[in-house]
N, C-alpha and C. Protein backbone atom coordinates (compact mmCIF):
# COMPACT_ATOMS: atom_id res chain seq x y z
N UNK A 1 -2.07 27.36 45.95
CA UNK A 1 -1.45 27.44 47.25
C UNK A 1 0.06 27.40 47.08
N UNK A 2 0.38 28.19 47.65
CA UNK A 2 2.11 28.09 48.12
C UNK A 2 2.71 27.21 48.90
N UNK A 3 3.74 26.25 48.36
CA UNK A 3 4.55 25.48 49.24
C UNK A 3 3.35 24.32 49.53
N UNK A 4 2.61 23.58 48.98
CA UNK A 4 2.36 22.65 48.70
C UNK A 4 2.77 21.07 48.22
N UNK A 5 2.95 20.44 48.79
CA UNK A 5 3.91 19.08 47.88
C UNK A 5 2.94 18.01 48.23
N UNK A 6 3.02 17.27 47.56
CA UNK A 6 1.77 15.87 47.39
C UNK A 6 2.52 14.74 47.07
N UNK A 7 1.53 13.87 47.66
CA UNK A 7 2.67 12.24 47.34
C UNK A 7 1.57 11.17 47.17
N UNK A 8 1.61 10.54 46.26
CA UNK A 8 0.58 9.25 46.03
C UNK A 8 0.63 8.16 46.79
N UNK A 9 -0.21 7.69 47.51
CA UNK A 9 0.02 6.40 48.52
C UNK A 9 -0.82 5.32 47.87
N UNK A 10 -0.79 3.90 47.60
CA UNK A 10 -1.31 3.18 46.97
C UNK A 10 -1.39 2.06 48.03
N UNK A 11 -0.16 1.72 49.25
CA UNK A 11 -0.44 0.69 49.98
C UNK A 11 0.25 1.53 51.14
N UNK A 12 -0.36 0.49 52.48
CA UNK A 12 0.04 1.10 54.01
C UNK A 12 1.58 1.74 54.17
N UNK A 13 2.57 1.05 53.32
CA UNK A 13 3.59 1.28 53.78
C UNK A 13 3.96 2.62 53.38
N UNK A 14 3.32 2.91 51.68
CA UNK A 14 3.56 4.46 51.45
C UNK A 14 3.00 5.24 51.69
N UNK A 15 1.50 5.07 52.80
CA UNK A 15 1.05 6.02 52.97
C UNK A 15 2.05 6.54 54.62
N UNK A 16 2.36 5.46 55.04
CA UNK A 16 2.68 5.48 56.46
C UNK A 16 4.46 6.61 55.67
N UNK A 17 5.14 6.02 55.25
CA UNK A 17 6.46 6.85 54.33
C UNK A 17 5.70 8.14 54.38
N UNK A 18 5.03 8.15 53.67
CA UNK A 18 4.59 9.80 53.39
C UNK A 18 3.93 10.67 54.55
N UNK A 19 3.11 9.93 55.12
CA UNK A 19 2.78 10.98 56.76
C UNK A 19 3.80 11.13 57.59
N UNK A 20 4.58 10.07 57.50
CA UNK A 20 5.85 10.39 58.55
C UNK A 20 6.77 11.38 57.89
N UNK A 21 6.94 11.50 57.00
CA UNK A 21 7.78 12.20 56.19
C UNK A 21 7.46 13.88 55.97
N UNK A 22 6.09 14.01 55.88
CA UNK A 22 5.39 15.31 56.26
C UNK A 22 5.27 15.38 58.08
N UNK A 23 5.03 14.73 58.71
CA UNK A 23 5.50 14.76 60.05
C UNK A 23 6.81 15.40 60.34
N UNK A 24 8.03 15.19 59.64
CA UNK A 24 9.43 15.54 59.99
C UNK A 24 9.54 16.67 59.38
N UNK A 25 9.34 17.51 58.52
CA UNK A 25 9.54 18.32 57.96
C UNK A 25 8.57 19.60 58.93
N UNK A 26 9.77 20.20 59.32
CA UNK A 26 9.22 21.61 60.12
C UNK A 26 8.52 22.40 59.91
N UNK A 27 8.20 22.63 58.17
CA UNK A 27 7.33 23.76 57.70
C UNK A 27 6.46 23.21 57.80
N UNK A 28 5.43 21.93 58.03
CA UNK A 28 4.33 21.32 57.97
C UNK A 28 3.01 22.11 58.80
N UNK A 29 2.36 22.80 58.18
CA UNK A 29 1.70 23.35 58.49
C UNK A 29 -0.25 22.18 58.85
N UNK A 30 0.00 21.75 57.87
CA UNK A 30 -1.38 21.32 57.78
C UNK A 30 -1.42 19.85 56.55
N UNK A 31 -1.63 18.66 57.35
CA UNK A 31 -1.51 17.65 56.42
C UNK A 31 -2.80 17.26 55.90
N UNK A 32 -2.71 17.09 54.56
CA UNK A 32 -4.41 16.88 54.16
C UNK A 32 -4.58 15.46 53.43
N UNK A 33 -4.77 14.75 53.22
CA UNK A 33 -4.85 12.70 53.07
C UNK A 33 -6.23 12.90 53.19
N UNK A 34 -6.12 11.71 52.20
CA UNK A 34 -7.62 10.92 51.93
C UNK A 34 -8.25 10.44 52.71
N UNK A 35 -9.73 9.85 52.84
CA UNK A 35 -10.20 9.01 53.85
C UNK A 35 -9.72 7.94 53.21
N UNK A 36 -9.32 7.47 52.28
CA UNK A 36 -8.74 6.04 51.73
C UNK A 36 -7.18 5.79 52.64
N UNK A 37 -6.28 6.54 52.43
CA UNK A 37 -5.16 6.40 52.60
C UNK A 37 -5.76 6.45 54.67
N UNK A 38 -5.90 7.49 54.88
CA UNK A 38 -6.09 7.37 56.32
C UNK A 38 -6.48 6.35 57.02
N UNK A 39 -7.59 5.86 55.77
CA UNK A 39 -7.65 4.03 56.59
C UNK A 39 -6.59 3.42 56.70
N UNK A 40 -5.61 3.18 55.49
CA UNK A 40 -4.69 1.96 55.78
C UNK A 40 -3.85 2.33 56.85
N UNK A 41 -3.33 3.72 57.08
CA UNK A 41 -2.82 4.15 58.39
C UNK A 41 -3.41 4.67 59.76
N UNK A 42 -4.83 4.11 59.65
CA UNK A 42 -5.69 4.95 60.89
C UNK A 42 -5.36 4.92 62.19
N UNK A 43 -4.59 3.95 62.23
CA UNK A 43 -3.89 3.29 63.88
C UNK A 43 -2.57 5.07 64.48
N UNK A 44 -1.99 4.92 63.03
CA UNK A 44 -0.62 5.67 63.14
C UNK A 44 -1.94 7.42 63.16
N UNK A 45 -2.71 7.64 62.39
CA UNK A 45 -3.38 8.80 61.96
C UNK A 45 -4.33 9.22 63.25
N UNK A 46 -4.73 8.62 63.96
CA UNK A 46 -5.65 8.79 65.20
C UNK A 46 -4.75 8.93 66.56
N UNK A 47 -3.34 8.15 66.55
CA UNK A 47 -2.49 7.98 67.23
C UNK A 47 -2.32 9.63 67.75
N UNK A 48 -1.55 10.39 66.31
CA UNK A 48 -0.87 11.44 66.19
C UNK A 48 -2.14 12.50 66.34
N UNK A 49 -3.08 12.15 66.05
CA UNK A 49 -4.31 13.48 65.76
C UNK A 49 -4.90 13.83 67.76
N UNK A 50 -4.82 11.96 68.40
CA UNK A 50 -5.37 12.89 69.62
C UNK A 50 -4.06 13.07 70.76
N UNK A 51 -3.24 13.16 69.80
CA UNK A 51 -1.90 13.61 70.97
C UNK A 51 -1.28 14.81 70.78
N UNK A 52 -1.37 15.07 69.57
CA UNK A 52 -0.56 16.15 68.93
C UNK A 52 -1.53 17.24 68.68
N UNK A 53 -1.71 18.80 68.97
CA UNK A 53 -1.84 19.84 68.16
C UNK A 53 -1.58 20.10 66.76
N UNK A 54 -0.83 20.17 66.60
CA UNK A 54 0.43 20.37 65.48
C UNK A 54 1.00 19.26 64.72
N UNK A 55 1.14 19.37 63.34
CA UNK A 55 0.51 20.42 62.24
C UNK A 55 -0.88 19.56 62.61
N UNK A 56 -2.00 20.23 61.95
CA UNK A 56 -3.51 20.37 61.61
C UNK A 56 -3.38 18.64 60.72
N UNK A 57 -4.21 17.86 60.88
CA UNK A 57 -4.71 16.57 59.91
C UNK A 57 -5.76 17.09 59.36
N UNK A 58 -5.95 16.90 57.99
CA UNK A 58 -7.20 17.06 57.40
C UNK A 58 -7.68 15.92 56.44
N UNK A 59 -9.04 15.09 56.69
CA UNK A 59 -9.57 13.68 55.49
C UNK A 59 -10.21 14.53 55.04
N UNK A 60 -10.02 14.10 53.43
CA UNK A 60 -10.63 14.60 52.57
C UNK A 60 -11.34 13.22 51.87
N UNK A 61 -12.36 13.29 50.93
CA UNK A 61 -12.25 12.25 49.74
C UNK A 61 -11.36 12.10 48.92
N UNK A 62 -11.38 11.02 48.65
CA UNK A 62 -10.51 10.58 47.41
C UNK A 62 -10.87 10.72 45.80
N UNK A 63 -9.98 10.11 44.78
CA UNK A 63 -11.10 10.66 43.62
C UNK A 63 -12.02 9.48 43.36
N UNK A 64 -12.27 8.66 44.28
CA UNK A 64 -13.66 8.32 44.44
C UNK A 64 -14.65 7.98 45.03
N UNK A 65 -14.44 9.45 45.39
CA UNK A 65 -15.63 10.19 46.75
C UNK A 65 -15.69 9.73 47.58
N UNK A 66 -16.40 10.61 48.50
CA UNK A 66 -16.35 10.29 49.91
C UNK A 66 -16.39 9.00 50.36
N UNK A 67 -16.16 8.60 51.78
CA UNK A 67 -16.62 7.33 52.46
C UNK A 67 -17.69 7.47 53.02
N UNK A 68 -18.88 6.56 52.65
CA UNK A 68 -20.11 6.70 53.07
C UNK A 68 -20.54 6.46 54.42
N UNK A 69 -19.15 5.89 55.07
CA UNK A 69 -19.20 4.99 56.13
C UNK A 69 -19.23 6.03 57.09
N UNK A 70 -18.51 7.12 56.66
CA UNK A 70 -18.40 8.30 57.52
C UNK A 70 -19.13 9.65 57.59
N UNK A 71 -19.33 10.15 58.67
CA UNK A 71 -20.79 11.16 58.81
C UNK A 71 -19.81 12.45 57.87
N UNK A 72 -20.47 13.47 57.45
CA UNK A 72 -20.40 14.60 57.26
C UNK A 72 -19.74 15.87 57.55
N UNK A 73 -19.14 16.39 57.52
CA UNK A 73 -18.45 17.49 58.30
C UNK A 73 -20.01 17.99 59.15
N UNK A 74 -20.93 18.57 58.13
CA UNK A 74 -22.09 19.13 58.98
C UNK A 74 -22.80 17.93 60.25
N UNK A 75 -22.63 16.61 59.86
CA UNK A 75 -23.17 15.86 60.65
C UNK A 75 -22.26 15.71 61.89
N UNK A 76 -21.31 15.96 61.71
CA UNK A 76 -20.24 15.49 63.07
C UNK A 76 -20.60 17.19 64.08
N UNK A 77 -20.18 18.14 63.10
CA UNK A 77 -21.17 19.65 64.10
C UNK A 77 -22.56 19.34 65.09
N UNK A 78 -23.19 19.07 64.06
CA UNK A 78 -24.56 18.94 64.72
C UNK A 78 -25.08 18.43 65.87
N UNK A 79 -23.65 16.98 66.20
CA UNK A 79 -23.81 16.20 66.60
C UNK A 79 -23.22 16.81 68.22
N UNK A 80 -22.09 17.96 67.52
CA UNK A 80 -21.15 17.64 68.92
C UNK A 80 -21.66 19.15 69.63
N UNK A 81 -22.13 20.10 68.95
CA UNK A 81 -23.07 21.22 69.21
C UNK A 81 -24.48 20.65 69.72
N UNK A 82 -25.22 19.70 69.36
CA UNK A 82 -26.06 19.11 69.55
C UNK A 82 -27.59 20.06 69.02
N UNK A 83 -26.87 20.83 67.63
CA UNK A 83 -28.04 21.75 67.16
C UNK A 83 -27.91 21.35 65.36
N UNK A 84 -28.99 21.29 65.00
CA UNK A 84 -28.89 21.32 63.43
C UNK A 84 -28.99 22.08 62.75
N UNK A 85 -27.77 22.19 62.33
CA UNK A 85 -28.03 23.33 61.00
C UNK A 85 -28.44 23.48 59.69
């Protein structure tokens, strides 16, 4: 991918530094964070996701895998379509 930049977050304060920081930057097309990191900032990450359009949030896993705690991309469809695929 083009124009990509990544930043390691290890505790709340750098993950919160680093979303805000991709927040300010105009080219921000689409921010993509862990379900790890998104926890320690979920307050600030849910804040911005149901107010804002723009840029796109995306949780991903971390490198050690998913959160079990959380349904599925296909399970959250299914759920809100109310059809299984």
């Amino acid at each position: 991918m083009v124009g990509v930049h990544g930043r390691a977050a290890t505790n709340e304060q750098e993950a919160q530094a680093a979303f805000e920081e991709a927040l300010s930057l105009s080219e921000t097309a689409i921010i993509i964070i862990t379900e790890q990191a998104s926890a320690l900032i979920s307050g600030l990450v849910n804040s911005y996701t149901f107010s804002h359009d723009f840029p796109l949030i995306v949780e991903i896993p971390g490198m050690d895998g998913r959160d079990l705690n959380k349904p599925r991309l296909r399970e959250m469809v299914n759920e809100a379509i109310g059809i299984n695929l």
